[in-house]
Structures are given as structure tokens and as C-alpha cells.
C-alpha atoms as a PDB file:
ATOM      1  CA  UNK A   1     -37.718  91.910 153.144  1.00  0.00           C
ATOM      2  CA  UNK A   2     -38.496  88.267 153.963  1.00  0.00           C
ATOM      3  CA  UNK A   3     -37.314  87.486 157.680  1.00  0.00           C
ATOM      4  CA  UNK A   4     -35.314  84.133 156.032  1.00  0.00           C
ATOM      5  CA  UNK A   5     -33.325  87.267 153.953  1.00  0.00           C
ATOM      6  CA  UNK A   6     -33.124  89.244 156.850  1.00  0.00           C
ATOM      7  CA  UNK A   7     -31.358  86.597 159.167  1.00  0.00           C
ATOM      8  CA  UNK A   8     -29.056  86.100 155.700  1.00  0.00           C
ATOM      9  CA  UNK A   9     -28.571  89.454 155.996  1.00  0.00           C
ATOM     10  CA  UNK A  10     -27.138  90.009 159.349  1.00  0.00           C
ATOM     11  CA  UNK A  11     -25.674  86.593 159.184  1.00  0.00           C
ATOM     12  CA  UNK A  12     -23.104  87.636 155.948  1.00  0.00           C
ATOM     13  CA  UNK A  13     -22.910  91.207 157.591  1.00  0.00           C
ATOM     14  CA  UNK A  14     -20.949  89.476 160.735  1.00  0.00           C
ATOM     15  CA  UNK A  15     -18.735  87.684 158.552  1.00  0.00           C
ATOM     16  CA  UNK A  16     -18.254  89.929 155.484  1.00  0.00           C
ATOM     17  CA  UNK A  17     -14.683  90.974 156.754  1.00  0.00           C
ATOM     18  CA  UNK A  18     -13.551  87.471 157.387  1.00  0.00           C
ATOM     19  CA  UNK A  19     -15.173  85.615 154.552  1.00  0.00           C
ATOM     20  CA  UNK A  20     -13.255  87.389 151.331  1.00  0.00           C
ATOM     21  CA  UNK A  21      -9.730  86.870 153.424  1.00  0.00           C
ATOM     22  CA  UNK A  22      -6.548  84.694 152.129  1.00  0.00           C
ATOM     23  CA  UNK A  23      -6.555  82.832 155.204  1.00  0.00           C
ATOM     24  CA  UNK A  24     -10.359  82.175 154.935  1.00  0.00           C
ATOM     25  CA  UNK A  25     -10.805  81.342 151.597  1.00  0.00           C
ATOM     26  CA  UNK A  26      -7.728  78.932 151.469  1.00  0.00           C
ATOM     27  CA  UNK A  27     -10.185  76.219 153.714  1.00  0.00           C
ATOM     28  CA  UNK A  28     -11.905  76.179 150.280  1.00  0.00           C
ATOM     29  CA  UNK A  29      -9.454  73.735 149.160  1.00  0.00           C
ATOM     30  CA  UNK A  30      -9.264  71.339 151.880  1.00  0.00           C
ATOM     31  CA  UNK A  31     -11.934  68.483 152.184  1.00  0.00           C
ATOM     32  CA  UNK A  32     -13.688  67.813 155.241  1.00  0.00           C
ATOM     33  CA  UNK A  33     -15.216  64.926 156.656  1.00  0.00           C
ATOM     34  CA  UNK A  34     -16.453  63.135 153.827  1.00  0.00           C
ATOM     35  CA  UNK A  35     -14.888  65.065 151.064  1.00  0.00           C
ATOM     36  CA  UNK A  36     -17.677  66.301 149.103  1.00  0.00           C
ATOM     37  CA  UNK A  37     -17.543  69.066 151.681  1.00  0.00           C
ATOM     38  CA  UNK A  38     -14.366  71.213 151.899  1.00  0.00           C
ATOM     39  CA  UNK A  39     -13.272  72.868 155.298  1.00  0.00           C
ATOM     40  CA  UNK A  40     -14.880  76.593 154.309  1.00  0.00           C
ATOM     41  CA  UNK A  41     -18.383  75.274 153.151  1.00  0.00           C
ATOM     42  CA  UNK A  42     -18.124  72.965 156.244  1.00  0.00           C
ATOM     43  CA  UNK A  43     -17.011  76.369 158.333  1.00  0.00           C
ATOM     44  CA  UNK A  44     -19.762  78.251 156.824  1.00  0.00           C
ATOM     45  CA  UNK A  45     -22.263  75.697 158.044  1.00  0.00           C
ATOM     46  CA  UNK A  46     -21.303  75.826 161.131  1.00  0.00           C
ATOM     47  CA  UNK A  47     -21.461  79.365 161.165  1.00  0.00           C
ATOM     48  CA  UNK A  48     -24.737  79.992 160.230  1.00  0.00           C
ATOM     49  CA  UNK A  49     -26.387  77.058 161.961  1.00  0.00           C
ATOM     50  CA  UNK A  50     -24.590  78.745 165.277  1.00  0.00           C
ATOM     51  CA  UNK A  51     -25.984  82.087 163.835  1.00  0.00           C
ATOM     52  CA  UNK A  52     -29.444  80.849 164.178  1.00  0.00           C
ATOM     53  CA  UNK A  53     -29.728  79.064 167.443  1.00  0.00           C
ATOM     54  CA  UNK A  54     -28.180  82.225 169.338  1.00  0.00           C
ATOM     55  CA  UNK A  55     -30.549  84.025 167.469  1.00  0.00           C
ATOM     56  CA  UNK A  56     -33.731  81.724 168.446  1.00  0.00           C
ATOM     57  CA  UNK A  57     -31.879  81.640 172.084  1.00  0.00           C
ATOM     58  CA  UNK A  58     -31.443  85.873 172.226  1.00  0.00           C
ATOM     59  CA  UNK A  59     -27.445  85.402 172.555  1.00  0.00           C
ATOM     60  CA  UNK A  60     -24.560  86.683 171.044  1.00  0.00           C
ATOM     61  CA  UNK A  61     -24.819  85.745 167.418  1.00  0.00           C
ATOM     62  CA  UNK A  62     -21.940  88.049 165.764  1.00  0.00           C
ATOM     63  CA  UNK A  63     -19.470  85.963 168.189  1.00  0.00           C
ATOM     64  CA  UNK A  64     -21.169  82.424 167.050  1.00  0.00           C
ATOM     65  CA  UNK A  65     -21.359  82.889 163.277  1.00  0.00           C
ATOM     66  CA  UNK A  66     -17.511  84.281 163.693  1.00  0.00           C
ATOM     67  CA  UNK A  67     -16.375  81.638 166.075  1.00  0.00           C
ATOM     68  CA  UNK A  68     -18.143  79.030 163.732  1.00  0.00           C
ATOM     69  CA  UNK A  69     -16.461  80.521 160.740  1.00  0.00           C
ATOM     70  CA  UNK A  70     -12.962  80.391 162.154  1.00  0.00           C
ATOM     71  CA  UNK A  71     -13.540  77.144 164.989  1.00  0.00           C
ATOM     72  CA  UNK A  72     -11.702  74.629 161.924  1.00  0.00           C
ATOM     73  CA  UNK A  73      -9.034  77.309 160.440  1.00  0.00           C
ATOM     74  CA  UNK A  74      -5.753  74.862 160.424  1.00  0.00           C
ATOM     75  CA  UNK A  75      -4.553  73.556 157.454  1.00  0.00           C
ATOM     76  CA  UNK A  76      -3.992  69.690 158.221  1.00  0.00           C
ATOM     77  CA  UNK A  77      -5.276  67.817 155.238  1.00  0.00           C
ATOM     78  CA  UNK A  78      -7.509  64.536 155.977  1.00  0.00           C
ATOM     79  CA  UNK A  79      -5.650  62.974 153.963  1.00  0.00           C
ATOM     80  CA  UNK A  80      -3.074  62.560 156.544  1.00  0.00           C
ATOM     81  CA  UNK A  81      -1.525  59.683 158.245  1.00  0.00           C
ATOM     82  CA  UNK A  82      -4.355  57.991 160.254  1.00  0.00           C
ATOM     83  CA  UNK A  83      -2.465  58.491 163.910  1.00  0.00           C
ATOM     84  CA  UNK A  84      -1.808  62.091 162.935  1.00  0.00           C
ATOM     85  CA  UNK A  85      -5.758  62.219 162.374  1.00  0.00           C
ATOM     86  CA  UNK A  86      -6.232  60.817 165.765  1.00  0.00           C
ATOM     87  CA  UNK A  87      -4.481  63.271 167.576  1.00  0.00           C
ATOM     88  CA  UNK A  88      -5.276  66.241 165.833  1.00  0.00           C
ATOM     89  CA  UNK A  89      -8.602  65.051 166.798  1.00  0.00           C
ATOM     90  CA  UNK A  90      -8.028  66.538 170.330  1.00  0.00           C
ATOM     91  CA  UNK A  91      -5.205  69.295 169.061  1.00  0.00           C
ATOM     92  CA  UNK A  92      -7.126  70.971 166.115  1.00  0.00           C
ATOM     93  CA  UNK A  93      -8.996  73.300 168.168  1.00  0.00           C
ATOM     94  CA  UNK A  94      -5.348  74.964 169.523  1.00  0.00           C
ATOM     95  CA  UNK A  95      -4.402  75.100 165.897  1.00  0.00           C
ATOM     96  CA  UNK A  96      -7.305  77.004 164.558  1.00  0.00           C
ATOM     97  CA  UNK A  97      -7.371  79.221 167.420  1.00  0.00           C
ATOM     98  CA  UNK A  98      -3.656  80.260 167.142  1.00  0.00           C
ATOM     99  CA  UNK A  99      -4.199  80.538 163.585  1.00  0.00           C
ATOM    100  CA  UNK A 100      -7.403  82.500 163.858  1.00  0.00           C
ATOM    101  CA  UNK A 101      -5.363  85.288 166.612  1.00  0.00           C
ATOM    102  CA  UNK A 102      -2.986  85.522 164.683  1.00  0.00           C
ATOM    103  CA  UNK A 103      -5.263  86.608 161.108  1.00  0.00           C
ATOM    104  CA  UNK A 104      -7.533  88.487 162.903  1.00  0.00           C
ATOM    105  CA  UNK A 105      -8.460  89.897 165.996  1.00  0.00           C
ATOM    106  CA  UNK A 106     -10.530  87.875 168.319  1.00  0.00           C
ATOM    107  CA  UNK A 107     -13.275  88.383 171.170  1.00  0.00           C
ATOM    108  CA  UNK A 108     -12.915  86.405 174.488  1.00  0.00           C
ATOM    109  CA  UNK A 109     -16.462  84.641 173.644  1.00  0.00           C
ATOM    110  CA  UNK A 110     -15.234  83.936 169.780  1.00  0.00           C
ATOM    111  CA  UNK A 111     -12.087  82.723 171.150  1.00  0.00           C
ATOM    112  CA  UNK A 112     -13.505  80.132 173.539  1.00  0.00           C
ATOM    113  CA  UNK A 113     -15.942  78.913 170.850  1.00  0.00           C
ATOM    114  CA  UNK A 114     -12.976  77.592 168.578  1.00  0.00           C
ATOM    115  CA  UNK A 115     -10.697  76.172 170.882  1.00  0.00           C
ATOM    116  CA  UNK A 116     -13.557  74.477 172.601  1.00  0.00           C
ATOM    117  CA  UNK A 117     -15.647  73.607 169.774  1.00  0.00           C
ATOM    118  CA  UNK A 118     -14.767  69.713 170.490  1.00  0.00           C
ATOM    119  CA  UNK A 119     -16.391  69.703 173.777  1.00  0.00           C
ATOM    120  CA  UNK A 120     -16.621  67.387 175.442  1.00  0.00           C
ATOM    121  CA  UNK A 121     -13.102  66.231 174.393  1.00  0.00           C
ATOM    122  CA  UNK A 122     -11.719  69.235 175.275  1.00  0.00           C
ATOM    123  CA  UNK A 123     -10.674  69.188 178.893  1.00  0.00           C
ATOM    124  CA  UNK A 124     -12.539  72.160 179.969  1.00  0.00           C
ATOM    125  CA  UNK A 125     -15.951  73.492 179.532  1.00  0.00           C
ATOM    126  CA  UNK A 126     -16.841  75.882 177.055  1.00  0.00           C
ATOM    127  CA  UNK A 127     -17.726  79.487 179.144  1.00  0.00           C
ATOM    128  CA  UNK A 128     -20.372  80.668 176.989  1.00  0.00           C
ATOM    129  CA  UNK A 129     -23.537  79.481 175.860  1.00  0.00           C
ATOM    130  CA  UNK A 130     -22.291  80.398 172.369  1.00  0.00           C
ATOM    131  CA  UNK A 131     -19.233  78.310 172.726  1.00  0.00           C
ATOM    132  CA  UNK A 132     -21.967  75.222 173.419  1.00  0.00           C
ATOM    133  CA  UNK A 133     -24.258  76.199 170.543  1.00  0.00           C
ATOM    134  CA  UNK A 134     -21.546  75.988 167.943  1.00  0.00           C
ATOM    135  CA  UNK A 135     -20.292  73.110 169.388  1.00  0.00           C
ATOM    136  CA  UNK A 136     -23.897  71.760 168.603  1.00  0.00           C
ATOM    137  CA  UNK A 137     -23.907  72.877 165.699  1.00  0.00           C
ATOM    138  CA  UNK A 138     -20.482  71.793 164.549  1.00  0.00           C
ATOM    139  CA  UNK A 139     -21.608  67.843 165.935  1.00  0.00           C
ATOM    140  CA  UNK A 140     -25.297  68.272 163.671  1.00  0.00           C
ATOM    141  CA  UNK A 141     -23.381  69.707 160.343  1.00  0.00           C
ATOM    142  CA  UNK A 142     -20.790  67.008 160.453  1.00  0.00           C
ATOM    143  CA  UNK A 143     -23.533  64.094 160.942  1.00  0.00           C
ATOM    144  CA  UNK A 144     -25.224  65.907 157.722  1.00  0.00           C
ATOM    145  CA  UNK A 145     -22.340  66.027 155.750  1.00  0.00           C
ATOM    146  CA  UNK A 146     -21.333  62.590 156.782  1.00  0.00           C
ATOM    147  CA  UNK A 147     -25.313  61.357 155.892  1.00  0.00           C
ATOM    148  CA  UNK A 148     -25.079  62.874 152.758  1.00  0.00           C
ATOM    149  CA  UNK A 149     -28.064  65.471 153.916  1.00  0.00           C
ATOM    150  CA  UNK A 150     -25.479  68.747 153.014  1.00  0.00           C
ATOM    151  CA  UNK A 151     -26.225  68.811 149.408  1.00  0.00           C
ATOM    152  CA  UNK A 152     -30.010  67.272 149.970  1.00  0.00           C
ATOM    153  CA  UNK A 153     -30.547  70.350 151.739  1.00  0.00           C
ATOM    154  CA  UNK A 154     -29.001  72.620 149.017  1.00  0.00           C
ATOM    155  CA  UNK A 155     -26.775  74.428 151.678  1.00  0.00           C
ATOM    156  CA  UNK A 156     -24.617  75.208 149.104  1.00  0.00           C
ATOM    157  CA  UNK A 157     -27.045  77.369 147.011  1.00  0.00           C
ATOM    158  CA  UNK A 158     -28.650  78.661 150.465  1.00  0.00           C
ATOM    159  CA  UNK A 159     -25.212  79.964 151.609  1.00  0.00           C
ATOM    160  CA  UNK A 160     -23.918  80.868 147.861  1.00  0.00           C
ATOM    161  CA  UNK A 161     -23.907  84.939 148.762  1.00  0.00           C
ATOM    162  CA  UNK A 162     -21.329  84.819 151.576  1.00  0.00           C
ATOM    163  CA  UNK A 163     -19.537  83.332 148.731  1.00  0.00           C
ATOM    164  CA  UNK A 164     -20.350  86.059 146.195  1.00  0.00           C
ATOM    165  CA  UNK A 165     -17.325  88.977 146.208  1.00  0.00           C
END
């Protein structure tokens, strides 16, 4: 097996019993950042760019393709009111993480790597070297959705299978 379908491999295999869930899959209908990009694909993204640099870094990469998966799971539209946007800006990261515990059950490391995915706006600093490499990655996914580069780099077809039932 290729090592790009091996790393796919063991990505989807630390996801596969989050991915196919209600509470997951409902991100699917939410847009994100520029709206050709909902929440989930955005999530997924995330995920699997985290996957890789704890992988090139030796660290924990089960907690920062989960943590990446679940760091935006809250349901707040963009569509909202502008100073609603603003402020869930700095108060997303609560939401997803209460919303994460609550769906599934969480790690210490995958739990700091949501609520402090928005470092540095987040008052404290993320504990784990994970929690910064999503947080990374989060910042470099949303500056390639917002530059158009998402479906230029045919994520979408590259991540399909996580998608697959």
C-alpha cells in the first residue's frame, strides 16, 4: 500500500466512530467561512491537516485528527447577526467543546485542542503541542478556503472516503 493510502488509512481509522454520527454529519449543512465550504468539510480539513503534522512531528495524532474533527461542532449559522459573529468569535470554542462532551467522550489532550483552537484569542495557552498544531492547521485551512485554494487542491475528492458509509 502507498504510504499517501496508508496515512488515509489511519487517518479515517481515528475518526470512523465520529464521522458517520448525527451530531457530526449535521455540520454538513452549515457553511463556513466563505460558503463554498460547509462546517464538516471545513472540520475534516482541519482534521487531517492536524493528522499529518503530529505525524511528521511523532505526536499524538488520534487526539489531533479527533480534536480537529470536533474543534467547530456548534451549530451557529454565519449567517447570523454580524455582533453575534463577533462574539462567538471568542465563545465558539466553549460551544463546540460542551457540545463535543456531551456526544462523545473526550481525552484531556482532544479536549484542550477544541476549546483552544482560537489561540491566541483564547486567554490561555493551549497545553499540548497537538492543541498548537490544529490550531495551525485550523488558521492555514481557513486562509485556503477563504483564497479559494480548497477546491484547487481537490480536498474534497482527497478526503471523499471518510465521507463514504
Amino acid at each position: 500500500m502507498p504510504l499517501k493510502d496508508q496515512h488515509r488509512q489511519e487517518f479515517y481509522d481515528c475518526i470512523r466512530d465520529l464521522i458517520h454520527t448525527p451530531q457530526v454529519q449535521s455540520m454538513g449543512q452549515i457553511a463556513q467561512h466563505t460558503g463554498e465550504v460547509s462546517r464538516l468539510e471545513h472540520s475534516l480539513y482541519v482534521s487531517y491537516v492536524g493528522f499529518l503534522l503530529c505525524d511528521f512531528f511523532g505526536l499524538d495524532q488520534r487526539a489531533a485528527a479527533r480534536g480537529g474533527l470536533l474543534h467547530d461542532m456548534h451549530y451557529a449559522t454565519r449567517d447570523e447577526a454580524f455582533s453575534f459573529r463577533a462574539r462567538l468569535l471568542l465563545l465558539h470554542p466553549k460551544l463546540a467543546l460542551h457540545n463535543a462532551s456531551a456526544a462523545f467522550e473526550l481525552s484531556q489532550k482532544e479536549q484542550d485542542i477544541i476549546v483552544k483552537h482560537m489561540w491566541p484569542l483564547t486567554v490561555s495557552l493551549p497545553r499540548y503541542a497537538e492543541s498548537y498544531l490544529v490550531c495551525l492547521a485550523d488558521k492555514l485551512c481557513a486562509a485556503a478556503e477563504m483564497l479559494r485554494l480548497y477546491r484547487l487542491m481537490r480536498m474534497e475528492e482527497k478526503l471523499r472516503p471518510a465521507f463514504a458509509a
